[in-house]
Protein backbone atom coordinates (compact mmCIF):
# COMPACT_ATOMS: atom_id res chain seq x y z
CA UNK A 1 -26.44 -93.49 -6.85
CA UNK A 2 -29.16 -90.69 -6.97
CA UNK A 3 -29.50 -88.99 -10.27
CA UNK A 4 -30.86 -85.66 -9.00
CA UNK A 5 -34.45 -85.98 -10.31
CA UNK A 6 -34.00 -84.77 -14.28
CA UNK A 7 -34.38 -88.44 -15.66
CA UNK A 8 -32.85 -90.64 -17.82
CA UNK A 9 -30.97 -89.24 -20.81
CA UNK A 10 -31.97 -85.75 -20.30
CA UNK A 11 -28.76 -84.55 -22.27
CA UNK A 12 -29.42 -81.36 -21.02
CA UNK A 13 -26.32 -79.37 -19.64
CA UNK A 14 -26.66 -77.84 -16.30
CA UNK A 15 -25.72 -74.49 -17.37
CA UNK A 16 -28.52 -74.75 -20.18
CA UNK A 17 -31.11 -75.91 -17.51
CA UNK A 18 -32.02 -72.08 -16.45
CA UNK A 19 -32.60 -71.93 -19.99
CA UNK A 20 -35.29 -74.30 -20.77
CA UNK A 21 -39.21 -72.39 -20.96
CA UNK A 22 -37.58 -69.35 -20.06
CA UNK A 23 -39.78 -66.75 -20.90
CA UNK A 24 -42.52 -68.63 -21.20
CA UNK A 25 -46.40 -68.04 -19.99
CA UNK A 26 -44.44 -65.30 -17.35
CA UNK A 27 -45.89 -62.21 -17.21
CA UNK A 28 -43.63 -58.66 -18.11
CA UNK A 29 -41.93 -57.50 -14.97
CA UNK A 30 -43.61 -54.53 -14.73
CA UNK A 31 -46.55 -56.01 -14.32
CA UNK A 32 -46.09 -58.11 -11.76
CA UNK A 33 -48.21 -57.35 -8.76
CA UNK A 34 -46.64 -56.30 -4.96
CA UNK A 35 -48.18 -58.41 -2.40
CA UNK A 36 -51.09 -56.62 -0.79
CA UNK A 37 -49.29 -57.60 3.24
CA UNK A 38 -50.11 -54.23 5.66
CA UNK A 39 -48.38 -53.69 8.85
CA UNK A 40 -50.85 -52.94 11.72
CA UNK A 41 -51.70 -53.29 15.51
CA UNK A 42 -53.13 -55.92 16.55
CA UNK A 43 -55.35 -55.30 20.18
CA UNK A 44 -55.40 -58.80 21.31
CA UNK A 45 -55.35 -60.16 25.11
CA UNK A 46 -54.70 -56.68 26.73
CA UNK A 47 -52.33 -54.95 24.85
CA UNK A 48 -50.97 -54.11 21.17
CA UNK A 49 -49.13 -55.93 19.21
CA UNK A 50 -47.45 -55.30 16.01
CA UNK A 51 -48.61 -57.57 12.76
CA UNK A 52 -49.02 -58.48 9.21
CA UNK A 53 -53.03 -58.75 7.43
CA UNK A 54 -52.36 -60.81 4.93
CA UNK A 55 -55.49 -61.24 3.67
CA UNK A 56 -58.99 -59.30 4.00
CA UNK A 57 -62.98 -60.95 4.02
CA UNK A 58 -66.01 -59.92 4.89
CA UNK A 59 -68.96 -61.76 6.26
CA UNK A 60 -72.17 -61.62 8.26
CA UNK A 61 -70.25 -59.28 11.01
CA UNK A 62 -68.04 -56.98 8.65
CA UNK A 63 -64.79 -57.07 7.51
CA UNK A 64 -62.11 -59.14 9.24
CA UNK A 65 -57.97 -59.92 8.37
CA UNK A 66 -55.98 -62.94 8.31
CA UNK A 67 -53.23 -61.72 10.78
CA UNK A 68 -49.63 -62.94 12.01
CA UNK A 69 -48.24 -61.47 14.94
CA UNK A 70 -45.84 -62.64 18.17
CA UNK A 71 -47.72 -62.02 21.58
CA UNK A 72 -44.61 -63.22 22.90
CA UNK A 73 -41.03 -64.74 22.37
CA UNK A 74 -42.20 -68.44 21.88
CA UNK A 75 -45.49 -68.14 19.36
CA UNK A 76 -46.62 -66.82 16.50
CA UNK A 77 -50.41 -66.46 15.98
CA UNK A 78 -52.66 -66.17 12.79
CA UNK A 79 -56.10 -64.98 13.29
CA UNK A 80 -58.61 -63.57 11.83
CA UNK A 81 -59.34 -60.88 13.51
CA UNK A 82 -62.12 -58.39 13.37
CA UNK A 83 -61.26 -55.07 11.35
CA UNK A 84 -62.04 -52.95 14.81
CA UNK A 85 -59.64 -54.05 16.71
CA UNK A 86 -57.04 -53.27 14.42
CA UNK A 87 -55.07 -49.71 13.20
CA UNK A 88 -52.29 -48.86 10.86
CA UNK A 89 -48.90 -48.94 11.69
């Protein structure tokens, strides 16, 4: 029979589990940091999509995103995609 993964002799009661380096090396709650995800439009293949940047570079040609949006109802596409072919939403 499976033991779940906590080893041998643990003798460590699930409800005190949780409990165990709680507290520890976390940072306060207010600090914690939002993820930086924008919505924007995406101009890609002849229209405008809606999307996510989830992350921003910059190299020899300017600044470009990491970008998720759905061209249509069977894929999802991450690209980067040049900064000037994108706007706010």
């Amino acid at each position: 029979m499976a033991r779940g993964g906590y080893g041998r002799g643990a003798g460590i009661a699930l409800q005190e589990r949780r409990l165990v380096g709680a507290g520890q090396d976390r940072e306060p709650a207010g600090s914690l940091r939002r993820p930086r995800v924008r919505h924007c439009w995406v101009q890609h293949a002849g229209g405008e999509w809606p999307g996510l940047v989830v992350q921003w570079r910059q190299d020899d040609s300017g600044w470009c995103a990491l970008v998720s949006w759905v061209e249509d109802a069977d894929a999802l596409r991450v690209e980067w995609v040049p900064a000037h072919r994108l706007r706010r939403a």
